[in-house]
Protein backbone atom coordinates (compact mmCIF):
# COMPACT_ATOMS: atom_id res chain seq x y z
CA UNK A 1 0.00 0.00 0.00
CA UNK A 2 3.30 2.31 1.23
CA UNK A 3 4.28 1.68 -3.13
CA UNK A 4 0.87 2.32 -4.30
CA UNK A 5 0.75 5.95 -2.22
CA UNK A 6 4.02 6.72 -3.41
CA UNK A 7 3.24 5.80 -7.03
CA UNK A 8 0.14 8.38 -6.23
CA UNK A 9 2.33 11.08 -5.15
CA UNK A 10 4.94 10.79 -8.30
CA UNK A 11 1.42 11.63 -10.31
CA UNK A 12 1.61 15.02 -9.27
CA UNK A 13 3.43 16.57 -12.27
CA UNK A 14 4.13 19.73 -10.61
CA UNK A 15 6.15 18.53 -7.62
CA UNK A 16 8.26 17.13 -10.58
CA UNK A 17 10.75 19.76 -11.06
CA UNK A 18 14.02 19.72 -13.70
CA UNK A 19 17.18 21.80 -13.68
CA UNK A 20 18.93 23.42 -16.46
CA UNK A 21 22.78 25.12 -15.72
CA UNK A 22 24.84 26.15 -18.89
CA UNK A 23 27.66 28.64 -18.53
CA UNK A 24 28.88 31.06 -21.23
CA UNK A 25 32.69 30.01 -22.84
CA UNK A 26 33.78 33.75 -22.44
CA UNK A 27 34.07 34.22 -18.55
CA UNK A 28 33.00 31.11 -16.83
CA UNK A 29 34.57 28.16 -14.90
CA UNK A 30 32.91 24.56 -14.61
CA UNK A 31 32.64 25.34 -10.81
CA UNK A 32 29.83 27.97 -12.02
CA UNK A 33 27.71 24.98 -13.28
CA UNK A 34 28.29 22.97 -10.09
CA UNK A 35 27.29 26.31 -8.28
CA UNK A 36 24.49 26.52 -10.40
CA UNK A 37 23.18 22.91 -9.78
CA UNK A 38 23.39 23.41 -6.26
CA UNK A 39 21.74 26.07 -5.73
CA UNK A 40 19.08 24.54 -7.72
CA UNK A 41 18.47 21.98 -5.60
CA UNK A 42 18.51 24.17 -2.13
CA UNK A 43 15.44 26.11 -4.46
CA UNK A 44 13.81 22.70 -5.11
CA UNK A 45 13.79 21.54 -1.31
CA UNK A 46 12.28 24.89 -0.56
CA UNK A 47 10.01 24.73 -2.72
CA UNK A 48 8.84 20.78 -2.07
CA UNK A 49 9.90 19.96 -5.42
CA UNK A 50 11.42 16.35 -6.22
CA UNK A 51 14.15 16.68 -8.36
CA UNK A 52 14.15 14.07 -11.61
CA UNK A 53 16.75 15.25 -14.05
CA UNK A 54 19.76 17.91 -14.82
CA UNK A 55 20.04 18.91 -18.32
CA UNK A 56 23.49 20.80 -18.78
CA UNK A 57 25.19 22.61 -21.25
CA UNK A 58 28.99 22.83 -21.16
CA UNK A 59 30.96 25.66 -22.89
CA UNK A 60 28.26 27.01 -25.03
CA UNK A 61 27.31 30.27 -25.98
CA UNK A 62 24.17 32.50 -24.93
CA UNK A 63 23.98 34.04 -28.08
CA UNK A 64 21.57 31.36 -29.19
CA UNK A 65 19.52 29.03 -27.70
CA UNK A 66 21.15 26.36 -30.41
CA UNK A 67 22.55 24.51 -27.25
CA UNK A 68 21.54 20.62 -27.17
CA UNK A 69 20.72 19.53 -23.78
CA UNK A 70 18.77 23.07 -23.83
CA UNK A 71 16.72 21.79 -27.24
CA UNK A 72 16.26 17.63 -25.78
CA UNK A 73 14.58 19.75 -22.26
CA UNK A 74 12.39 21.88 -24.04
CA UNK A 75 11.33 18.92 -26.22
CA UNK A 76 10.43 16.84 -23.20
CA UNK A 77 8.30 19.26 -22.05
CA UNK A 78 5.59 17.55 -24.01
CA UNK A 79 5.99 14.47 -22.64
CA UNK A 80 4.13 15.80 -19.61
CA UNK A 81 7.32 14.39 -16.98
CA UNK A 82 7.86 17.23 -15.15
CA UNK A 83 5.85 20.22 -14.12
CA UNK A 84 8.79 22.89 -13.32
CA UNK A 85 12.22 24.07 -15.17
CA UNK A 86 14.14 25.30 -12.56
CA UNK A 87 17.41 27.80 -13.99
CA UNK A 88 19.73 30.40 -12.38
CA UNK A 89 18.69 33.34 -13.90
CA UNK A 90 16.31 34.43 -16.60
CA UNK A 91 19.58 34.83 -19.22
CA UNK A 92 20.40 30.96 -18.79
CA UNK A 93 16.89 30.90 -20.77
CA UNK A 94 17.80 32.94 -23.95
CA UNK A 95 19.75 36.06 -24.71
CA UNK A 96 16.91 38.16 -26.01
CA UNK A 97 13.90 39.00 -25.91
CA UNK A 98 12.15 36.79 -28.62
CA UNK A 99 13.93 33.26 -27.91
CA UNK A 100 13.25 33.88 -23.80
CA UNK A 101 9.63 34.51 -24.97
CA UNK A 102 9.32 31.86 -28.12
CA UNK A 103 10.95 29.56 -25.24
CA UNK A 104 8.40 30.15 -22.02
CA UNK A 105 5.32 29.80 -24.33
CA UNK A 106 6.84 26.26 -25.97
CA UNK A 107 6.96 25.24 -21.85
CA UNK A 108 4.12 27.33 -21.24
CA UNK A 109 1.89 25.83 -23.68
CA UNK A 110 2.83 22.20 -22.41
CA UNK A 111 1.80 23.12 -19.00
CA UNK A 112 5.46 23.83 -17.54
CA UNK A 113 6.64 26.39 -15.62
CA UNK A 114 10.31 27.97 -15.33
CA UNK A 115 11.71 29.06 -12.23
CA UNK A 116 14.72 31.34 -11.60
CA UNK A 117 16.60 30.78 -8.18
CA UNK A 118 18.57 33.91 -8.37
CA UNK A 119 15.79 36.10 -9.37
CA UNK A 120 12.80 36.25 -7.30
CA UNK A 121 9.59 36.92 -9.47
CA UNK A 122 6.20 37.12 -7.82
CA UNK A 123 3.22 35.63 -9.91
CA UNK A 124 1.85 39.01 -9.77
CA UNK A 125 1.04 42.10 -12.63
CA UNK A 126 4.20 43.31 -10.95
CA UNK A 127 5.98 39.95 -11.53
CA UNK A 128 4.96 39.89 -15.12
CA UNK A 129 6.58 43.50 -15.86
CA UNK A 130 9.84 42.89 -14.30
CA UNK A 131 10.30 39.71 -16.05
CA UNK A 132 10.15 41.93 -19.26
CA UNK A 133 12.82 43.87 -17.75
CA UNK A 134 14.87 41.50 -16.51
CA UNK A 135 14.52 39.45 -20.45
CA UNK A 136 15.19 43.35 -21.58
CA UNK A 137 18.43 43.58 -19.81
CA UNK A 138 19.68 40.11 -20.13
CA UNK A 139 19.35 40.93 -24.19
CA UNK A 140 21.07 43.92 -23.58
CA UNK A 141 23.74 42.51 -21.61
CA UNK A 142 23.73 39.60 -24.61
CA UNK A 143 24.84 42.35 -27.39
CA UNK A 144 27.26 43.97 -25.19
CA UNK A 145 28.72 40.78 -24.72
CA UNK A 146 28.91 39.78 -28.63
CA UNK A 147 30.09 43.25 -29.49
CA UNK A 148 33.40 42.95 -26.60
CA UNK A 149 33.87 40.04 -28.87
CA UNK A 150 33.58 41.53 -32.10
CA UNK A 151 36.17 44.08 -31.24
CA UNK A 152 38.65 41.41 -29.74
CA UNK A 153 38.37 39.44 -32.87
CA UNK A 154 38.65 42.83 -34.96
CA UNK A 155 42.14 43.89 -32.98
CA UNK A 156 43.49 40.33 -33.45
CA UNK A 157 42.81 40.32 -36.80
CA UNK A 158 44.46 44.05 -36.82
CA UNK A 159 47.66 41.97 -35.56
CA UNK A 160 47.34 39.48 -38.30
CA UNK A 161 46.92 36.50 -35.87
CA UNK A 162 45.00 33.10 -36.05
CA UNK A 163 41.07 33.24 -35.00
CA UNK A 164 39.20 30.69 -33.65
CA UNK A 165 41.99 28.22 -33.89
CA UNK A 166 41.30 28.05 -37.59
CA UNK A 167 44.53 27.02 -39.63
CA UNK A 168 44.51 25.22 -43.06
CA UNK A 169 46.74 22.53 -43.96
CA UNK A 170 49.96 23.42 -44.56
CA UNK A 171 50.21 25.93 -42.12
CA UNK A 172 50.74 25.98 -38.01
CA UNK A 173 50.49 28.58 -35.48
CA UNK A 174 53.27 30.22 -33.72
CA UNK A 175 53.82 30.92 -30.41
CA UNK A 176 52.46 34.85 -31.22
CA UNK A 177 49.54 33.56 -32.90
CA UNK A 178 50.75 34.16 -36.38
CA UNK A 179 50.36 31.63 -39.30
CA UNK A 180 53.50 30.04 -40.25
CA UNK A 181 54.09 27.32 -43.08
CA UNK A 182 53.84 23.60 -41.17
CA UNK A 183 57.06 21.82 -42.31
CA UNK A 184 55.22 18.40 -42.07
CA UNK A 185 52.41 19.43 -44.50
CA UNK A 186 53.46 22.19 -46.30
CA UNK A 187 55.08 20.13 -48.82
CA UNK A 188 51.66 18.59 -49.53
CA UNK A 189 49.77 22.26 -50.58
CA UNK A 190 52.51 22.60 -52.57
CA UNK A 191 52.58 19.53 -54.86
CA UNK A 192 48.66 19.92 -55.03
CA UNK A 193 49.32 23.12 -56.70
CA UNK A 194 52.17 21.93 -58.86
CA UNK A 195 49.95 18.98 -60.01
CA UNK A 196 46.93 20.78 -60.98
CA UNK A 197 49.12 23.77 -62.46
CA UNK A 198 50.42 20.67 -64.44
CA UNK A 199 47.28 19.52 -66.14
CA UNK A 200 46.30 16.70 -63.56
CA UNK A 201 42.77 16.36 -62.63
CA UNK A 202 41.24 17.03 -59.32
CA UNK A 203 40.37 13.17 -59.31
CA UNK A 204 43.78 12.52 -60.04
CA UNK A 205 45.02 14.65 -57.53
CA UNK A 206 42.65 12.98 -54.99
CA UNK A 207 43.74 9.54 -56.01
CA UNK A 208 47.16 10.15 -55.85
CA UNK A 209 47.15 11.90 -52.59
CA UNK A 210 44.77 8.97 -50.89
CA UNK A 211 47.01 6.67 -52.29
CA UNK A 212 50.51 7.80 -50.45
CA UNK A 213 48.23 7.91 -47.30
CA UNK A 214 48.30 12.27 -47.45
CA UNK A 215 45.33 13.18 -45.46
CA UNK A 216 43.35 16.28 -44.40
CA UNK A 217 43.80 18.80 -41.84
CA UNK A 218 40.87 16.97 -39.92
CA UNK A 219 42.67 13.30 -40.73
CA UNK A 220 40.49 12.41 -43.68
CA UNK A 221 40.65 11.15 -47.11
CA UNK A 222 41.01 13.97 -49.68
CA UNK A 223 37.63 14.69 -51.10
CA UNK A 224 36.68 17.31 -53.83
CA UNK A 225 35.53 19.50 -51.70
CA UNK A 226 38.66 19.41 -49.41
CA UNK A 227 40.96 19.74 -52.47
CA UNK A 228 38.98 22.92 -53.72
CA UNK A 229 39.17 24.68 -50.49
CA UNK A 230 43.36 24.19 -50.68
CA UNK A 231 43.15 25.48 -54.24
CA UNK A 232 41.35 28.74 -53.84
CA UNK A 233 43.01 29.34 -50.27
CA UNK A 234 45.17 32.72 -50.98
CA UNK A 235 46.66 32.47 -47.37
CA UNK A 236 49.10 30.17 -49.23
CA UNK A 237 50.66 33.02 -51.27
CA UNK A 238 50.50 35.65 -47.83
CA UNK A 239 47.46 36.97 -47.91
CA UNK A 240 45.35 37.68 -44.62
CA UNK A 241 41.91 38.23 -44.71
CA UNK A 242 39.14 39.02 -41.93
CA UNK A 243 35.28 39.14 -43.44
CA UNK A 244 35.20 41.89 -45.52
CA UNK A 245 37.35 44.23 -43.41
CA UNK A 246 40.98 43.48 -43.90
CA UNK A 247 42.82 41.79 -46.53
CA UNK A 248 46.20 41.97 -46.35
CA UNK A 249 49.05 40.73 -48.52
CA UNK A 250 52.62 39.83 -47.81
CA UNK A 251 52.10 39.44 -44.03
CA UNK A 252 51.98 34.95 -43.88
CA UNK A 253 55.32 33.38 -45.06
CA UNK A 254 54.18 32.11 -48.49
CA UNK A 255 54.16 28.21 -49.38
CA UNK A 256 53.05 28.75 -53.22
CA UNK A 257 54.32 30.83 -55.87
CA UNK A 258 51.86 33.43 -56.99
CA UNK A 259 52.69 32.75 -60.71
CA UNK A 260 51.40 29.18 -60.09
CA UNK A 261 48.54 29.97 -57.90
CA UNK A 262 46.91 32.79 -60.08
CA UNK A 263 47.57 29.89 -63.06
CA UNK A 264 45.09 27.66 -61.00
CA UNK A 265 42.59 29.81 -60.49
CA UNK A 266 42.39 30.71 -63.67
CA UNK A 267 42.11 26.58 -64.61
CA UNK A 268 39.66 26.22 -62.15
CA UNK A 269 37.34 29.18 -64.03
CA UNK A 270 38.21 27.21 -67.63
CA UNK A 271 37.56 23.56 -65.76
CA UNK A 272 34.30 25.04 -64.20
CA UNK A 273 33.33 26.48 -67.63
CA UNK A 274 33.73 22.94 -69.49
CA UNK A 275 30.51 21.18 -70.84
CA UNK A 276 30.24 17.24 -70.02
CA UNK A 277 31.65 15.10 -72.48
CA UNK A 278 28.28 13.73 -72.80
CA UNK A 279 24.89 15.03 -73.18
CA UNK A 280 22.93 13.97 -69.37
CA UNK A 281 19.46 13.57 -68.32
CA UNK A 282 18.93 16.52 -66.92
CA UNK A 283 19.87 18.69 -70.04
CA UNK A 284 16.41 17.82 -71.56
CA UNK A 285 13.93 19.52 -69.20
CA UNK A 286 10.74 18.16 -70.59
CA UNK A 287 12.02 14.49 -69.72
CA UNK A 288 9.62 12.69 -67.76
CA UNK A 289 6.83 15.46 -68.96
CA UNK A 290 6.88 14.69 -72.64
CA UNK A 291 5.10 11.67 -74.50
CA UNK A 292 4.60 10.59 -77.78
CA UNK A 293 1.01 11.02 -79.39
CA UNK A 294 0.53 8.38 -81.57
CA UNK A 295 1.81 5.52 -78.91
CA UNK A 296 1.64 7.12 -75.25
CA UNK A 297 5.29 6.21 -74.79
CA UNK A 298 7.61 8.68 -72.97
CA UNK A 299 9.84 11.00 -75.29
CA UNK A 300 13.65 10.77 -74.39
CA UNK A 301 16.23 13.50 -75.58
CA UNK A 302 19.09 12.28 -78.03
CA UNK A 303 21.90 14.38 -80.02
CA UNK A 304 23.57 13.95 -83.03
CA UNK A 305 26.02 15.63 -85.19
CA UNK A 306 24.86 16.86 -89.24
CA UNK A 307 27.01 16.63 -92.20
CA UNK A 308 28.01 19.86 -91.80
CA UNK A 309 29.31 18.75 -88.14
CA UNK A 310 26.46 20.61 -86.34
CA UNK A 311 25.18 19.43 -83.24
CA UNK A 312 21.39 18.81 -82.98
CA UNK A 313 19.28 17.64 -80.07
CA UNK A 314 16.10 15.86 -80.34
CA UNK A 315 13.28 14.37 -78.42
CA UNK A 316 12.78 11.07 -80.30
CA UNK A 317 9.94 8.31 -78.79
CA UNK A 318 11.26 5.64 -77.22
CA UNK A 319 9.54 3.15 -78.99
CA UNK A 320 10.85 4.39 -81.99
CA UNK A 321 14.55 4.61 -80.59
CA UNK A 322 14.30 1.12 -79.31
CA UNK A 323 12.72 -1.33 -81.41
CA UNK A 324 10.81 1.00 -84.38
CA UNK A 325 7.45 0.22 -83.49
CA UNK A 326 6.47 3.99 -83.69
CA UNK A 327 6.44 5.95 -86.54
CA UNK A 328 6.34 9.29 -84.64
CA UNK A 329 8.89 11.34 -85.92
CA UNK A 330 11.44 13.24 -83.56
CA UNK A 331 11.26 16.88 -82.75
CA UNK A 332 13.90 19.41 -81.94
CA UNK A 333 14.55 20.20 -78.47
CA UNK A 334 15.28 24.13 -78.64
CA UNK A 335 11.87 24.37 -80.75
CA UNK A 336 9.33 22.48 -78.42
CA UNK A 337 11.10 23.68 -75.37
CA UNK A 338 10.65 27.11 -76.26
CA UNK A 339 6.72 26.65 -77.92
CA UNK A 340 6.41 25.18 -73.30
CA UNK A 341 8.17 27.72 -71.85
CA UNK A 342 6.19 30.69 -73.49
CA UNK A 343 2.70 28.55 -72.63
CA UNK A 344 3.74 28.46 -68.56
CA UNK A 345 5.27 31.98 -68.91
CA UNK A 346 1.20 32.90 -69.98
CA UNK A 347 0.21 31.94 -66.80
CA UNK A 348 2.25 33.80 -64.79
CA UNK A 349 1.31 37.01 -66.52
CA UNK A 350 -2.57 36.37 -65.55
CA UNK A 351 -3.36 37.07 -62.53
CA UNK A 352 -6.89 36.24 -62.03
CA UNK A 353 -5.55 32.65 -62.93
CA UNK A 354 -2.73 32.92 -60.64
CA UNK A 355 -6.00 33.79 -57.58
CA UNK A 356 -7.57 31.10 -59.00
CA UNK A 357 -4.47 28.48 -58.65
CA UNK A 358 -3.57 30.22 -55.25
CA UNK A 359 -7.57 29.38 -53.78
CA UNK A 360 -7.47 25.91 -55.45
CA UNK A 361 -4.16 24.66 -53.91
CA UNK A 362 -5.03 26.21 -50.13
CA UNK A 363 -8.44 24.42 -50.57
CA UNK A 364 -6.72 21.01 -51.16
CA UNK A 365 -4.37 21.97 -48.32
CA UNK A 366 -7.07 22.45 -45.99
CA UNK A 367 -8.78 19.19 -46.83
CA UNK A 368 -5.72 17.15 -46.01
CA UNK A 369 -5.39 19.05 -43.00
CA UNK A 370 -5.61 15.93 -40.92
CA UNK A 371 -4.39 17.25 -37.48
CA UNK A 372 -8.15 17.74 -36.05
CA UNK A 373 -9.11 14.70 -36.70
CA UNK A 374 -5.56 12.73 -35.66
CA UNK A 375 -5.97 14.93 -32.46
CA UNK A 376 -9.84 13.38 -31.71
CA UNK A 377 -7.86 10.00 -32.61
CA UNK A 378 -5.52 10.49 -29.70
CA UNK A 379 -7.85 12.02 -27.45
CA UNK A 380 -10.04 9.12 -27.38
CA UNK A 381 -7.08 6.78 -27.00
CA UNK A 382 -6.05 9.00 -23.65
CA UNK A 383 -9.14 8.89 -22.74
CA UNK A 384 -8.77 5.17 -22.67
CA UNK A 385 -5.65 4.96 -21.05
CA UNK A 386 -7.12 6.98 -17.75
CA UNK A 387 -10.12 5.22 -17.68
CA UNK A 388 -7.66 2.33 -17.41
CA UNK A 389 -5.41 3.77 -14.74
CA UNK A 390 -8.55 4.80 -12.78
CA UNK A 391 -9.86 1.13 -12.76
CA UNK A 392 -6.63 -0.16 -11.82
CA UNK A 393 -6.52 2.42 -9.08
CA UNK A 394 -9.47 1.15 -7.67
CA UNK A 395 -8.22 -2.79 -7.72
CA UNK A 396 -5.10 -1.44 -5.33
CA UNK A 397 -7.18 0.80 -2.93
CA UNK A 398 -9.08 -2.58 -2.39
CA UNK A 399 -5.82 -3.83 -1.42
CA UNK A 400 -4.70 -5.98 -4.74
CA UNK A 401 -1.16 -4.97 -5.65
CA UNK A 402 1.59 -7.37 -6.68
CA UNK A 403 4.48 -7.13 -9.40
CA UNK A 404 1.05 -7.19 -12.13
CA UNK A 405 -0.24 -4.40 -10.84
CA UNK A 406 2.69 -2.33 -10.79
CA UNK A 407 3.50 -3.67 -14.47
CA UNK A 408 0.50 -2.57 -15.63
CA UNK A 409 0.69 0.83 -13.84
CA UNK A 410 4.15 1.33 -15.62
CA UNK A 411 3.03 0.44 -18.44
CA UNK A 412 -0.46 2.50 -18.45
CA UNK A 413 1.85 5.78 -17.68
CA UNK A 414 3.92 5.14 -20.67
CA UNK A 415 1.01 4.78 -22.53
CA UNK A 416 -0.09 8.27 -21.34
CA UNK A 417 3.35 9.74 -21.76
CA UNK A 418 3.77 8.81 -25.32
CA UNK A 419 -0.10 9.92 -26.67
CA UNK A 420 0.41 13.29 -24.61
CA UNK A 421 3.74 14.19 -26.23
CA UNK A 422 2.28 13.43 -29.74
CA UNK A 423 -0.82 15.20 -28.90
CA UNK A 424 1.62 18.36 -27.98
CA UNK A 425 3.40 18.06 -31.00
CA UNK A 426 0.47 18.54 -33.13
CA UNK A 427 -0.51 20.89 -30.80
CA UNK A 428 2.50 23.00 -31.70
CA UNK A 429 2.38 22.50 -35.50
CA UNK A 430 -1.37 23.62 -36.08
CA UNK A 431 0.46 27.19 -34.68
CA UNK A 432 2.11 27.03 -38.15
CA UNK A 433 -0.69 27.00 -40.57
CA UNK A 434 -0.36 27.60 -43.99
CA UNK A 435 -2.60 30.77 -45.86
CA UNK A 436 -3.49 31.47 -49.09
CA UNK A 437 -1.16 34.27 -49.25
CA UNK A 438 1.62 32.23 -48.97
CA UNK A 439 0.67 30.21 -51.98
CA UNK A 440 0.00 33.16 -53.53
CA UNK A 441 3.08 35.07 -52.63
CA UNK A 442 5.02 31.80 -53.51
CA UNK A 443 3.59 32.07 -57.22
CA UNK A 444 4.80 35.45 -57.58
CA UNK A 445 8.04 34.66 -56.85
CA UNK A 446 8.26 32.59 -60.61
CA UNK A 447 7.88 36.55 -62.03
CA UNK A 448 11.17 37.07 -60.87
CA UNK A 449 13.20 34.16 -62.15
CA UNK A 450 15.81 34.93 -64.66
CA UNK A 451 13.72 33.13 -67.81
CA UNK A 452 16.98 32.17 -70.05
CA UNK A 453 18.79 30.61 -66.97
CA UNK A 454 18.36 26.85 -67.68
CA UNK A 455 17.81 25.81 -63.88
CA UNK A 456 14.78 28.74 -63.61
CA UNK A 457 13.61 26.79 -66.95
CA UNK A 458 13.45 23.68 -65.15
CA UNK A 459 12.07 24.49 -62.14
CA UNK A 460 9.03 26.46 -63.90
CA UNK A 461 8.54 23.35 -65.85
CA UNK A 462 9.12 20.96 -62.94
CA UNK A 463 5.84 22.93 -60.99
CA UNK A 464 3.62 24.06 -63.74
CA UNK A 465 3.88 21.19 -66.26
CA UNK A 466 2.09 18.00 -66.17
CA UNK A 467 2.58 16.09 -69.12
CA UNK A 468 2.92 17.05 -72.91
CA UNK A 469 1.69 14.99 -75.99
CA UNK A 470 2.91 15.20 -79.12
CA UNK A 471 0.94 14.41 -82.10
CA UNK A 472 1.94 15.13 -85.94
CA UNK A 473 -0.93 18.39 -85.72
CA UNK A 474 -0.36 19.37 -82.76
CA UNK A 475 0.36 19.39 -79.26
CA UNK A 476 -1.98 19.22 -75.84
CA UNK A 477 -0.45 20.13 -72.82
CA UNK A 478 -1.86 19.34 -69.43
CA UNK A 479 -0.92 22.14 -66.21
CA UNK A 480 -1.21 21.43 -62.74
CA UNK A 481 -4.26 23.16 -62.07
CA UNK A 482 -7.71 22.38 -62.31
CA UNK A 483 -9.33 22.74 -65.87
CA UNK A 484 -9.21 21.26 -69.45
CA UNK A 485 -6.33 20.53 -71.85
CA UNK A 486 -5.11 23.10 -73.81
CA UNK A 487 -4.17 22.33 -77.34
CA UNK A 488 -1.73 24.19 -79.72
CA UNK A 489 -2.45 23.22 -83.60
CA UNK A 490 -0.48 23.07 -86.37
CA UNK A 491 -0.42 25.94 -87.77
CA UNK A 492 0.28 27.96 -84.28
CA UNK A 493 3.66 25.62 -84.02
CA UNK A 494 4.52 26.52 -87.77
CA UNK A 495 4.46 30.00 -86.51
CA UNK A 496 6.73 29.15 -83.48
CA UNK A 497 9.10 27.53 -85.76
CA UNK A 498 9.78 30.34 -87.57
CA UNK A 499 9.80 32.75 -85.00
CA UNK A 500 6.80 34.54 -84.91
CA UNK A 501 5.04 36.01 -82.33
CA UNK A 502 3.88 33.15 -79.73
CA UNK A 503 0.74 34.57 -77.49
CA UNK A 504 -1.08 32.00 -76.04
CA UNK A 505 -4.02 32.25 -73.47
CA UNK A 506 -3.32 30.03 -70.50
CA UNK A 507 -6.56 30.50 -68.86
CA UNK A 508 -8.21 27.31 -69.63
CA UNK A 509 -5.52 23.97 -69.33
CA UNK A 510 -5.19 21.22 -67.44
CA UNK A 511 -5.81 17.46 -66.19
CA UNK A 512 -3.92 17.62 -62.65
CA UNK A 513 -5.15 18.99 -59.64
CA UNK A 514 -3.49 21.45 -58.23
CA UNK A 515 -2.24 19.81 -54.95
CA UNK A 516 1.42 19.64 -56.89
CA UNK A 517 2.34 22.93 -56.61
């Protein structure tokens, strides 16, 4: 009976207290988190709180609340375990105003409540307004602190020393916190240099390098990436640079020639400038969208070279490519591309279609809008659960509790754990809903998009575009919007093909609805 009242009293969530201590890397010792635990405990016996957990944060900044103990804490708040955070001081909860506020409604709004031990705030009007005071100057006291930093990083960078401990291979820092070339790896930036200056391949640079066991300044295997960043690094030729305040040449001993590094960069513009050697997928952007009209078979792009040693692309039916069982002939990419383009570039110039798309696409939203209904859902399984935990209540005031019992108990508060946290979490997303002016606004961005820049070209297509067919008279093209297919004849692609005037009306197309947007 002694277990069952003590089970009892553990039910009362807000006797269940935890403790958060974090201390700032700039001017604080690990004895302040000890000091900070402490105390937090003396508050909790005061207060007749039992304490269940610590959550601590070791040399982290205030600047942010991006601190991980700090995120798992206020994520366990909906898992309804504890009834009280208990911290030092309002600051140890955020450094300004918005994340201490964005963070007390997240506890808030799971029915926790946060203490401070070395700040004593009645629940009063009063209480309230000095709170906003206290958030007011622990914000203030947050930018002070960031902009002490900011001019300690500025006059070390004045001095030309290392920041941060950041130091590329191939260099080392001195004992006056100056960057001087690493005799151990220094000989590796340099023959990456020399071997690209050379002709080599970053592949075969990476191979090569791999291969003699050369590794990283973090101890890895050279990557691309990794072998880039060396390339382009102009601290190897003496030059010191801090954001965009100082630059600085002539001030680190040099490891590279600048004859041969200027020679790289300049191969790195020409290799970055190089087409493929072959054509790829995604250079036809109406693959997967385009299909033939005579057979229904997707169209797939394919190049060739004339007499006259010009290059032509194509999108040929892939019946007819693979076993000639379609007589559809193949049409050129630049010209059908273009005749697409123009038709989705309609429909962003209209904007009571643009409303129209905007309403139909927030309508759909709403309709899938599930969370009312998966809320009911969990609500009746809680329900459930207590009507469980009552029952079994019952059976051990009667006097019936054994290992089963307590089992089931256990098991009945897990139960109630787990549907309450998921019940917060959808709790917290329906504060994120999703308008109509945000589909809207998001359509209006497409207005903006450079038009001859190939990835805006695909992207347009990608959202707009459902599926083209291509038939010897024409073409239909299907949007994704609500509506019927719009068809282009004959004699309105002749035009196209010789580069007339192309105005369509893109009022009236389409077979998808418009949930793909």
């Amino acid at each position: 009976m002694a277990k069952a009242k003590q089970k009892a009293a553990t039910n009362d969530i807000s006797k269940l207290a935890v403790i958060y201590a974090r201390y700032s890397s700039h001017n604080q010792t690990e004895q302040s988190i000890e000091g900070q635990l402490a105390a937090g405990h003396r508050y909790a016996d005061l207060k007749g709180y039992t304490v269940v957990h610590e959550y601590i944060d070791r040399a982290m900044t205030g600047r942010n609340d991006n601190r991980d103990d700090f995120q798992k804490m206020l994520s366990d708040t909906s898992k309804k375990q504890f009834g009280a955070i208990i911290v030092w001081k309002v600051d140890r909860f955020g450094r300004n105003r918005e994340e201490i506020t964005f963070n007390k409604y997240r506890c808030k709004k799971n029915g926790v409540r946060v203490e401070y031990v070395a700040e004593n705030l009645p629940d009063s009007p009063e209480g309230v307004i000095l709170e906003s005071v206290l958030e007011g100057m622990a914000e203030y006291y947050s930018l002070q602190l960031s902009q002490n930093v900011q001019r300690g990083l500025l006059e070390s960078a004045k001095k030309h020393q290392v920041i941060g401990g950041n130091v590329p291979l191939g260099l080392m820092m001195d004992a006056h916190k100056k960057y001087v070339p690493d005799p151990k790896t220094a000989p590796t930036v340099k023959l990456i240099f020399d071997m690209y200056a050379e002709g080599s391949t970053t592949s075969e640079i990476i191979n090569h390098l791999n291969s003699i066991g050369m590794r990283t300044k973090a101890g890895k295997p050279f990557t691309k990436s990794s072998l880039t960043t060396v390339l382009k690094n102009e601290k190897y030729i003496g030059v010191y640079k801090y954001k965009d305040i100082i630059r600085d040449e002539g001030v680190i001993p040099p490891i590279v020639d600048k004859e041969i590094f200027y020679k790289v960069q300049e191969l790195l513009k020409v290799n970055r400038r190089m087409p493929s050697h072959k054509w790829s997928y995604s250079d036809y952007i109406l693959t997967d969208k385009l299909f033939c009209g005579k057979c229904g078979t997707a169209m797939v792009g394919e190049s060739g070279f004339g007499k006259m040693g010009v290059k032509y692309s194509y999108y040929i039916c892939a019946k007819r490519r693979k076993d000639k069982t379609c007589d559809k002939k193949p049409v050129r990419q630049e010209w059908i591309e273009e005749i697409v383009l123009q038709r989705v570039q309609g429909i962003l110039q209209n904007e009571e279609l643009l409303e129209f798309i905007a309403e139909n696409t927030w309508q759909y939203y709403l309709a899938q809008d599930e969370s009312m209904e998966k809320l009911k859902g969990l609500q009746t399984e809680l329900d459930k659960v207590e009507k469980s935990a009552a029952n079994l209540m019952k059976a051990i005031e009667a006097g019936i509790f054994n290992d089963m019992t307590k089992a089931r108990m256990d098991e009945l508060d897990d139960q109630r754990a787990v549907i309450k946290k998921a019940m917060a979490e959808i709790e917290i997303e329906k504060g994120f809903k999703l308008t109509k002016d945000h589909i809207l606004y998001f359509l209006e961005q497409f207005k903006k998009l450079d038009y001859k820049d190939r990835d805006c070209q695909r992207r347009l297509i990608d959202v707009f575009v459902n599926s083209i067919f291509v038939y010897d008279d024409k073409l239909r093209i299907a949007f994704n919007f609500g509506g019927s297919d719009s068809t282009i004849t004959l004699n309105e692609v002749d035009k196209a093909d010789r580069g007339e005037g192309f105005v369509c009306c893109a009022s009236c197309p389409a077979r998808q609805a418009s949930e793909t947007l």
